[in-house]
N, C-alpha and C. Protein backbone atom coordinates (compact mmCIF):
# COMPACT_ATOMS: atom_id res chain seq x y z
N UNK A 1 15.38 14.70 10.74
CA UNK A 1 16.29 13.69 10.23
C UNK A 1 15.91 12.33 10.82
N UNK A 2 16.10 11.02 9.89
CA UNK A 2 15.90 10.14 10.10
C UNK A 2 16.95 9.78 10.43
N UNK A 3 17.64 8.49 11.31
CA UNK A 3 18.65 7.83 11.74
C UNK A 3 18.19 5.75 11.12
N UNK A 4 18.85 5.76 10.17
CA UNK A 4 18.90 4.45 10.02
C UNK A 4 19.88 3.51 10.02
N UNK A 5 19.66 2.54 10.59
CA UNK A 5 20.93 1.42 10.66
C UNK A 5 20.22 0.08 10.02
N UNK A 6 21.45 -1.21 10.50
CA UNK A 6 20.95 -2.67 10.14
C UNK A 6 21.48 -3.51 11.09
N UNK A 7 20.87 -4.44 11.67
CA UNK A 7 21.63 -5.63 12.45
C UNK A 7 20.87 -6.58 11.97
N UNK A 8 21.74 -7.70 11.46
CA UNK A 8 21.12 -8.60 10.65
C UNK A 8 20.15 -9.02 9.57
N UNK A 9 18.59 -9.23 10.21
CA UNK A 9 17.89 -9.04 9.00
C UNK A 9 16.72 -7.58 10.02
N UNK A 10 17.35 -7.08 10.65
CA UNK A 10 16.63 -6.03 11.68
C UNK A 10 17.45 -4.96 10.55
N UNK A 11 15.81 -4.07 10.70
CA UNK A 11 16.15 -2.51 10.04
C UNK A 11 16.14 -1.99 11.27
N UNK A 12 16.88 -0.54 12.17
CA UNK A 12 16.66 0.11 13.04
C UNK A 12 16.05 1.86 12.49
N UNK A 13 15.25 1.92 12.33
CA UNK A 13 15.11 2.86 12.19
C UNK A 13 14.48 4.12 13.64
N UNK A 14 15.17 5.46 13.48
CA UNK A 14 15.17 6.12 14.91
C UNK A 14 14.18 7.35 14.14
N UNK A 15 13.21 7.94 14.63
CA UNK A 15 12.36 8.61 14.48
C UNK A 15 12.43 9.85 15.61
N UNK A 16 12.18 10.96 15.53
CA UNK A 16 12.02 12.18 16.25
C UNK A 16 11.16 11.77 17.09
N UNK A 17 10.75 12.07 17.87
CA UNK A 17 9.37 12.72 19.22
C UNK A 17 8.30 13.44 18.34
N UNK A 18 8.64 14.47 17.55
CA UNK A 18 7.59 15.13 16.31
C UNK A 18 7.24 14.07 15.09
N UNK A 19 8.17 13.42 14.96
CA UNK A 19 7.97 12.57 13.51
C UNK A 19 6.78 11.72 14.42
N UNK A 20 7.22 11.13 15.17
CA UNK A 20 6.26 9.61 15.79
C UNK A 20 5.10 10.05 16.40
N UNK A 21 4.88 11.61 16.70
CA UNK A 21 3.29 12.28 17.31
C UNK A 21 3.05 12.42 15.51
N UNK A 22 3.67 12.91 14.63
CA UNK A 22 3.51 13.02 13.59
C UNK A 22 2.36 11.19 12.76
N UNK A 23 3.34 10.70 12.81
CA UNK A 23 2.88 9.78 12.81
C UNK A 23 1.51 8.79 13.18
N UNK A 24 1.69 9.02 14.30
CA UNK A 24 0.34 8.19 15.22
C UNK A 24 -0.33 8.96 14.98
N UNK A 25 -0.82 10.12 14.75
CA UNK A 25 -1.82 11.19 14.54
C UNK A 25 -2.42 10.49 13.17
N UNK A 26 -1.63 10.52 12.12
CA UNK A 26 -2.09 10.61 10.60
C UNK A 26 -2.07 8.74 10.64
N UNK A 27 -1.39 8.02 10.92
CA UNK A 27 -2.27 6.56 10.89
C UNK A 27 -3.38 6.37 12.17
N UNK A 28 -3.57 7.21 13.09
CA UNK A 28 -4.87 6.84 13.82
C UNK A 28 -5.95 7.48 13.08
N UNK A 29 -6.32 8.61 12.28
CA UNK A 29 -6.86 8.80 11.38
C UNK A 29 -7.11 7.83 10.21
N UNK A 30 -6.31 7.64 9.46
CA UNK A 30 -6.15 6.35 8.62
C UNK A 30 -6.96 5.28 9.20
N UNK A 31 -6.76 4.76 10.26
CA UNK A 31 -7.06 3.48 10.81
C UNK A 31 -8.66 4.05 10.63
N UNK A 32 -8.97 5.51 11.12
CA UNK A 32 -10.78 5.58 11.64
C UNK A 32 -11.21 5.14 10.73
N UNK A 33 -10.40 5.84 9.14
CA UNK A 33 -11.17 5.69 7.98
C UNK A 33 -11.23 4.43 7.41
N UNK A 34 -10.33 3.74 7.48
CA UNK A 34 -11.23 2.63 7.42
C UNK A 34 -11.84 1.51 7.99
N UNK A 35 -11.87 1.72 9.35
CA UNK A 35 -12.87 1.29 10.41
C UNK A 35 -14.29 1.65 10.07
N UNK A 36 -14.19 2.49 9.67
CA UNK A 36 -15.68 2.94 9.06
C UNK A 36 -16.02 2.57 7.76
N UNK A 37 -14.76 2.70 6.94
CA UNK A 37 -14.85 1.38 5.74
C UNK A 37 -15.48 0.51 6.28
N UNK A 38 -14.98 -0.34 7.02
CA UNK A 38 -15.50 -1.67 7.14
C UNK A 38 -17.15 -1.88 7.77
N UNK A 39 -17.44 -0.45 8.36
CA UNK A 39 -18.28 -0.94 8.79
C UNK A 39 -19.68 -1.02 7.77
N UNK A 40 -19.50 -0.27 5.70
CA UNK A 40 -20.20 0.39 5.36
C UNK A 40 -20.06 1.78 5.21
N UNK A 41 -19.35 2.57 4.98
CA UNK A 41 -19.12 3.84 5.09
C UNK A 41 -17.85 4.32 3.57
N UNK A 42 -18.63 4.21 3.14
CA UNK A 42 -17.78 4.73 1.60
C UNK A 42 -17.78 6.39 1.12
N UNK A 43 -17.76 6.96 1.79
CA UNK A 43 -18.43 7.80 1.17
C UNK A 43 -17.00 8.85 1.20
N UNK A 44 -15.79 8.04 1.86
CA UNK A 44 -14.59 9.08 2.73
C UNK A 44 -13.91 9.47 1.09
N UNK A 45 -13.68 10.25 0.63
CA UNK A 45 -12.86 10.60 -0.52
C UNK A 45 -11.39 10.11 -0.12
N UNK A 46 -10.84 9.66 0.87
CA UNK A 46 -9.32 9.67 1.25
C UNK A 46 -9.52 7.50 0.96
N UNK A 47 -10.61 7.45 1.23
CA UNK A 47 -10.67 5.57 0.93
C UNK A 47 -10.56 5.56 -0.72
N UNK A 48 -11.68 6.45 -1.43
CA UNK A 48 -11.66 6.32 -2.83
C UNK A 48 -10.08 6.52 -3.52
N UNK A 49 -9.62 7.28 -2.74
CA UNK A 49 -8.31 7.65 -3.39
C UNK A 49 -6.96 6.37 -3.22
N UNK A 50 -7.47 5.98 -2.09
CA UNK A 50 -6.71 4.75 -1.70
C UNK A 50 -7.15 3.23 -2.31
N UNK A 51 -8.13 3.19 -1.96
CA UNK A 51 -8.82 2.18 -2.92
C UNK A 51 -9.64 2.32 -4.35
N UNK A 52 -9.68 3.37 -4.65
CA UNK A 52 -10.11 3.59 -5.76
C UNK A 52 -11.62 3.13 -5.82
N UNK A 53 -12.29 4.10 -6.76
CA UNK A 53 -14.11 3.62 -6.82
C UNK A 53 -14.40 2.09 -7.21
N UNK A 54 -13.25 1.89 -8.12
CA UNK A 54 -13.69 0.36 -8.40
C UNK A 54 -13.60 -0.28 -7.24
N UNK A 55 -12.92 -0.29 -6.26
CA UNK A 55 -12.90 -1.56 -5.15
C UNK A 55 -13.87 -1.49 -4.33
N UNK A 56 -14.90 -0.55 -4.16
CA UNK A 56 -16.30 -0.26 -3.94
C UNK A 56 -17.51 -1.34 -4.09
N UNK A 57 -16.67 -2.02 -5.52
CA UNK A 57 -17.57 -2.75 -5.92
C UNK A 57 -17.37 -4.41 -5.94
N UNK A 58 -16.08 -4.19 -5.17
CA UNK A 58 -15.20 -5.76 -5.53
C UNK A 58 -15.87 -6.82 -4.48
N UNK A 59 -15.42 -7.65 -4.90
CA UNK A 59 -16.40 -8.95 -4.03
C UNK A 59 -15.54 -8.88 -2.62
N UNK A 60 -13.68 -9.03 -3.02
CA UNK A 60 -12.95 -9.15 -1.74
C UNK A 60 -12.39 -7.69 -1.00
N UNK A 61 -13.75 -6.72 -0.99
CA UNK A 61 -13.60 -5.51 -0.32
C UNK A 61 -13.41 -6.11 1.20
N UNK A 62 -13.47 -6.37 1.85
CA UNK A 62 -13.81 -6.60 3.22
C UNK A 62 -12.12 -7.25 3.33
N UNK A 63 -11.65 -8.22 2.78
CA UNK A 63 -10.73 -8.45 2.97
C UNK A 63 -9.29 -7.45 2.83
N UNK A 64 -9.32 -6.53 1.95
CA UNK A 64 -8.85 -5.25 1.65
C UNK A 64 -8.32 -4.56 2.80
N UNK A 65 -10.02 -3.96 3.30
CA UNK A 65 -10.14 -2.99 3.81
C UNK A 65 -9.33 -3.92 5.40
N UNK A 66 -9.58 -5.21 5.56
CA UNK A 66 -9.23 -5.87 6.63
C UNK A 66 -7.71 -5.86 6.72
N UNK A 67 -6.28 -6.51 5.91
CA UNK A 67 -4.96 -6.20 5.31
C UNK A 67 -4.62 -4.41 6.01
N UNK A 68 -5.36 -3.57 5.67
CA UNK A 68 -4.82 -2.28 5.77
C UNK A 68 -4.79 -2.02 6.99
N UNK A 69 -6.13 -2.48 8.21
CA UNK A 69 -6.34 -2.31 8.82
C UNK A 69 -5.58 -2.84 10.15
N UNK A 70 -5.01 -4.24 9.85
CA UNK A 70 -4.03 -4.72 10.40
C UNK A 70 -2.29 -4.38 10.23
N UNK A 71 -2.45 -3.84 9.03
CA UNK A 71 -1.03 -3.00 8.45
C UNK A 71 -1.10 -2.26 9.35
N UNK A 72 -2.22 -0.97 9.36
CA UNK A 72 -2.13 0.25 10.33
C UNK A 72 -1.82 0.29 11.63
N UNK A 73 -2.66 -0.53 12.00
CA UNK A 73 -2.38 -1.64 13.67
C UNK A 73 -0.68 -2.28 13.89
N UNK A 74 -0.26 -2.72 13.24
CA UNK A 74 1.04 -3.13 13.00
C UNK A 74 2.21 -2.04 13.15
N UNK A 75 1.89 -0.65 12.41
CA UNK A 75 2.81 0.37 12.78
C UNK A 75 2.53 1.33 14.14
N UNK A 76 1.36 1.23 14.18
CA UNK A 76 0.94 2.17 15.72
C UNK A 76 1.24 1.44 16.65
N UNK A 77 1.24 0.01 16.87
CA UNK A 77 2.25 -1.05 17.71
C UNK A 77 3.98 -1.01 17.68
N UNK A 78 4.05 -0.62 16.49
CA UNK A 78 5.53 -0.67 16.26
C UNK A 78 5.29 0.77 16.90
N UNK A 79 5.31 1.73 16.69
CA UNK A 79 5.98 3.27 17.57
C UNK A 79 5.58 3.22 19.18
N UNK A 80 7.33 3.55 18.97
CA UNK A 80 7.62 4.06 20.91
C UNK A 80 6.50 5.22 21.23
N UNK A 81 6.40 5.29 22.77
CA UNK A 81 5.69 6.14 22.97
C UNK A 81 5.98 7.90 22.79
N UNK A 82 7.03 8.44 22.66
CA UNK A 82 7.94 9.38 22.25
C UNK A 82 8.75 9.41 20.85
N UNK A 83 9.49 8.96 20.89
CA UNK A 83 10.04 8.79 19.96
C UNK A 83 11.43 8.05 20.05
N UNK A 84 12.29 7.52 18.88
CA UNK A 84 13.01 6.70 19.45
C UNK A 84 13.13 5.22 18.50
N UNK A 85 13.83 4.28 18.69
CA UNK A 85 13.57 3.27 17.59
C UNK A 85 13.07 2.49 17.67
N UNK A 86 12.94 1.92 16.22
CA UNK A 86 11.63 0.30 16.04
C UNK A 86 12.36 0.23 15.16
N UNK A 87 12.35 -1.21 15.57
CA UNK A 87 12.95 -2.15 14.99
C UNK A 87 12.07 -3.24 14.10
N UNK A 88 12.69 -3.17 12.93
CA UNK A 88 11.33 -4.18 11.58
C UNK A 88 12.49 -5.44 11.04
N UNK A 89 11.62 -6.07 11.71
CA UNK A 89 12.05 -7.50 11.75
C UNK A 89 12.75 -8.25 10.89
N UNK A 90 12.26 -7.80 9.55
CA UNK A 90 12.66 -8.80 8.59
C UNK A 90 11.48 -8.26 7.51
N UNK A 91 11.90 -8.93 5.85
CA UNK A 91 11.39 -8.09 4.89
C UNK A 91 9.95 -7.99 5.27
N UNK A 92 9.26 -9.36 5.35
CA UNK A 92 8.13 -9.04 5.44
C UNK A 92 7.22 -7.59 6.09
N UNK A 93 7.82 -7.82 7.20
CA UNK A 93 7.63 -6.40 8.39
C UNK A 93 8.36 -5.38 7.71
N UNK A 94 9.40 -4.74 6.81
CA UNK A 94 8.96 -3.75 6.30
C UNK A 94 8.33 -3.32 4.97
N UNK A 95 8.11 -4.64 4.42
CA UNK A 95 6.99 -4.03 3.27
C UNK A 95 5.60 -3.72 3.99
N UNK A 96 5.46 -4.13 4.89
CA UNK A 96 4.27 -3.50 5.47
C UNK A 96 4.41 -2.06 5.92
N UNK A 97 5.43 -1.63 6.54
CA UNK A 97 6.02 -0.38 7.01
C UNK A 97 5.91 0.42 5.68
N UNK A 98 6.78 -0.34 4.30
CA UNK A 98 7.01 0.56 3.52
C UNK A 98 5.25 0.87 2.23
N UNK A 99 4.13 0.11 1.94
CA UNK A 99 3.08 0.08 1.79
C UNK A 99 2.34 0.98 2.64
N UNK A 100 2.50 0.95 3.77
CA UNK A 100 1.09 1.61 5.06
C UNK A 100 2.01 2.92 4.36
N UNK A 101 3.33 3.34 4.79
CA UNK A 101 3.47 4.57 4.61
C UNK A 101 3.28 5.61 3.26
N UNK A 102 3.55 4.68 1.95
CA UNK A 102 2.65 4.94 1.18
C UNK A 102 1.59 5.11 0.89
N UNK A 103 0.74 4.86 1.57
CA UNK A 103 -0.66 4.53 1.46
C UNK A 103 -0.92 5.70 2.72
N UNK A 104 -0.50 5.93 3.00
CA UNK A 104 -0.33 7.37 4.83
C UNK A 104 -0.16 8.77 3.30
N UNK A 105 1.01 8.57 2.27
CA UNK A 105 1.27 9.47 1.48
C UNK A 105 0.18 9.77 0.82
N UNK A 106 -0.86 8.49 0.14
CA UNK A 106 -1.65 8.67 -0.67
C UNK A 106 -2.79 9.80 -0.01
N UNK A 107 -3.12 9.15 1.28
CA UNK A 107 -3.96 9.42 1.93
C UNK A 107 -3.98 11.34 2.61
N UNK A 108 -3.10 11.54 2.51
CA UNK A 108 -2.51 12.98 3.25
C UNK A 108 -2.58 13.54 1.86
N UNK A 109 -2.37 13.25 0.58
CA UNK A 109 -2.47 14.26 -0.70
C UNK A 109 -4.02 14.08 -0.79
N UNK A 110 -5.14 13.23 -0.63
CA UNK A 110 -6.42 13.15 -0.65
C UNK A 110 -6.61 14.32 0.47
N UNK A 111 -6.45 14.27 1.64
CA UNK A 111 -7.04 15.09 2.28
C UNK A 111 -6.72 16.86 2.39
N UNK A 112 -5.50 17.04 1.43
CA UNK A 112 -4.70 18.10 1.07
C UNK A 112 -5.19 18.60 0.18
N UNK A 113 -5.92 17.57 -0.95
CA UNK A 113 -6.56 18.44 -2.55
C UNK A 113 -5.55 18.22 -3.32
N UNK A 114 -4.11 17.94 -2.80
CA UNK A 114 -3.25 17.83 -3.67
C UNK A 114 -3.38 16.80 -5.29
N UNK A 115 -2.95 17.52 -6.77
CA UNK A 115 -3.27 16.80 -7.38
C UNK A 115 -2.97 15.54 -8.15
N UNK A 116 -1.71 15.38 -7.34
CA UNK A 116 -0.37 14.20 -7.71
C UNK A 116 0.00 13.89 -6.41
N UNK A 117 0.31 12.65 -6.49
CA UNK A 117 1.28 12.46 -5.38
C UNK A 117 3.13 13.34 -5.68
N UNK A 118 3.02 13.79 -6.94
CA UNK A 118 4.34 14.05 -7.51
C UNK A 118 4.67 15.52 -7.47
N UNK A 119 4.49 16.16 -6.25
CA UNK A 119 4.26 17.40 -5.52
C UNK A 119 5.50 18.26 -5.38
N UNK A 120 7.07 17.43 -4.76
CA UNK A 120 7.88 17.82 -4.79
C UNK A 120 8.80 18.38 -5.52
N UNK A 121 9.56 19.39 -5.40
CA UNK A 121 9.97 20.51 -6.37
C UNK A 121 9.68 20.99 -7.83
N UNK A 122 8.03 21.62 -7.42
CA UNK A 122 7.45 22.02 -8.40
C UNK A 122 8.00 23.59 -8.23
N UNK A 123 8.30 23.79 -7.29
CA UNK A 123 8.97 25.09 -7.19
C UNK A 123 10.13 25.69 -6.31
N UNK A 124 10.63 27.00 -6.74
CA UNK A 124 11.66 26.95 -5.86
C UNK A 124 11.92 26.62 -4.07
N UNK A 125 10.88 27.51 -3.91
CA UNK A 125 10.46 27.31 -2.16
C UNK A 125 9.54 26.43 -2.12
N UNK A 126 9.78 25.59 -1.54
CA UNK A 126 8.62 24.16 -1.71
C UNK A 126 8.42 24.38 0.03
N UNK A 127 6.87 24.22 -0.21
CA UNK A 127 6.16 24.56 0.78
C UNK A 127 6.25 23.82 1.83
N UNK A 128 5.41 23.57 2.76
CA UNK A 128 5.77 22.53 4.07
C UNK A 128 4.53 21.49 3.36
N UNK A 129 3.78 21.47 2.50
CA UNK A 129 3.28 20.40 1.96
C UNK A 129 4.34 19.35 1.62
N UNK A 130 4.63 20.28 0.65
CA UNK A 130 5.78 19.56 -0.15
C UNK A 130 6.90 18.90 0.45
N UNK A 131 7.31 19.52 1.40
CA UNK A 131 8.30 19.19 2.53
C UNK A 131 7.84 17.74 3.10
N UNK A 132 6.38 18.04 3.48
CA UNK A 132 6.06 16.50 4.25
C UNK A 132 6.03 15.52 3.57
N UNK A 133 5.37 15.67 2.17
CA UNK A 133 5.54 14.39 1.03
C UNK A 133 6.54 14.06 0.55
N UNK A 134 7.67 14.76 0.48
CA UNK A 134 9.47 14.54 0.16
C UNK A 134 9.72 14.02 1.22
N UNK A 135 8.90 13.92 2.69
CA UNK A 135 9.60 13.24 4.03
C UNK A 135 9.19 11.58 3.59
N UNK A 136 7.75 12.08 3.66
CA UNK A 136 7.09 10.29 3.85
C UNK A 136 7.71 9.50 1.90
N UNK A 137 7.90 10.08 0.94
CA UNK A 137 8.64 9.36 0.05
C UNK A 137 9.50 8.44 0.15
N UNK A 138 10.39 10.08 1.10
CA UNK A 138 12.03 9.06 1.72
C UNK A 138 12.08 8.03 2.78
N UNK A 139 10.84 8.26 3.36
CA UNK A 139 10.96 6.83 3.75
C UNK A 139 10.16 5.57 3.81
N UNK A 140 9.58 5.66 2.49
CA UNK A 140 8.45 4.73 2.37
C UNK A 140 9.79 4.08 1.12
N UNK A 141 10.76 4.97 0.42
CA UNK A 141 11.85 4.49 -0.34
C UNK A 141 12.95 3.74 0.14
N UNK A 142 13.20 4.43 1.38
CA UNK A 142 14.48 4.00 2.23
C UNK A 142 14.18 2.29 2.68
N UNK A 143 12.82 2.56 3.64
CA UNK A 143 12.25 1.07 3.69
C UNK A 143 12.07 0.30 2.81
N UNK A 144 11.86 0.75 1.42
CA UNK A 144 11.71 -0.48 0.33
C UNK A 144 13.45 -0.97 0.00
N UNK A 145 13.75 -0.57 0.37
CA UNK A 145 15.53 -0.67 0.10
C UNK A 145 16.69 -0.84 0.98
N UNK A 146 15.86 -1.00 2.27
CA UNK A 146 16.71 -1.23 3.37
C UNK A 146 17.21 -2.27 3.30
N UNK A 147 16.93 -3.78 2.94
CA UNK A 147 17.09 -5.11 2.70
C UNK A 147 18.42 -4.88 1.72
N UNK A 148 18.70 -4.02 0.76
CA UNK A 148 19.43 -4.12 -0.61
C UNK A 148 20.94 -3.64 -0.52
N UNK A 149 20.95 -2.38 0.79
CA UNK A 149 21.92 -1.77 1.35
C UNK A 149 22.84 -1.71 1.88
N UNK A 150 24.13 -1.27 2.32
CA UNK A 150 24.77 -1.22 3.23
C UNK A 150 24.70 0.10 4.09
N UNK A 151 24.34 0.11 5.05
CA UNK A 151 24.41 1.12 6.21
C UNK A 151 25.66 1.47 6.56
N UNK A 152 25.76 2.47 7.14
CA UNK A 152 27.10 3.09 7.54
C UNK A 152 27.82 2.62 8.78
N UNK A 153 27.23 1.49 9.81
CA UNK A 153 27.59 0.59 10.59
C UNK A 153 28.30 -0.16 9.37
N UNK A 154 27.53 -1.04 8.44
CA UNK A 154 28.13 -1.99 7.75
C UNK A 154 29.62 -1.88 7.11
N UNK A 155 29.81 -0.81 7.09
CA UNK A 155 30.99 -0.14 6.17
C UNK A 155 32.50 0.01 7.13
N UNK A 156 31.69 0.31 8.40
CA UNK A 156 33.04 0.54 9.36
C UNK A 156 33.18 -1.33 9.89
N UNK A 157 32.20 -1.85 9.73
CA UNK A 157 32.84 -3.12 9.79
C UNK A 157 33.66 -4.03 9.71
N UNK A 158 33.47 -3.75 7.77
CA UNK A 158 34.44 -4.35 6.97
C UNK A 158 35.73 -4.29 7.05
């Protein structure tokens, strides 16, 4: 379970000890791949899937691959060392949160074989695949919508 709140233009979001090893694991991966993007190294099927073959060929690849790379950097800075909350500043800081983690989704169905990102309840017992991509959805959704909301602090306010 996720724990989310709001103070002001601050999202709080509280993450497990498993979610945030969860985490730093699959964007320090992310980050290798495209560190090695950058250095020349196309060959990762989890970049093609993220960037697609055409951007292979684009003039402002470097700048791309540079954006993601500082996105990725941006959330492995943002997580506590355990687990616990981070706090995203303001919209800007979580469309980056809510993009990287999409792009964490894209990247985890590339390295899965999976053939959609659109995985979840294809069946009755949905697997722990499925389970993890219904996780990172909800909150690559929650973050795109945190700005729009009222939290359950906000409510006992009023």
């Amino acid at each position: 379970m996720i724990s989310w709140d709001r103070q002001g233009d601050n999202t709080i979001v509280i993450f497990s000890p498993r979610q945030i090893r969860w985490l730093r694991k699959h964007l320090t991966d992310y980050l290798h791949r495209v560190d090695r993007a950058l250095g020349g190294h196309f060959d990762d099927p989890v970049i093609s899937s993220l960037f697609g073959d055409d951007c292979l060929r684009e003039r402002d690849l470097f700048s791309r691959f540079s954006r993601a790379q500082a996105a990725i950097t941006t959330l492995l800075n943002d997580l506590p060392d355990r687990g616990g909350a981070i706090v995203i500043r303001d919209g800007q800081h979580r469309m980056t949160w809510t993009w990287t983690v999409h792009e964490l989704r894209i990247a985890l169905a590339a390295r899965l074989g999976l053939p959609s990102l659109d995985v979840a309840g294809q069946s009755d017992q949905p697997s722990a695949q499925n389970k993890l991509m219904q996780w990172l959805s909800t909150v690559a959704d929650t973050l795109a919508t945190a700005g729009d909301r009222a939290f359950v602090s906000e409510c006992f306010e009023q």
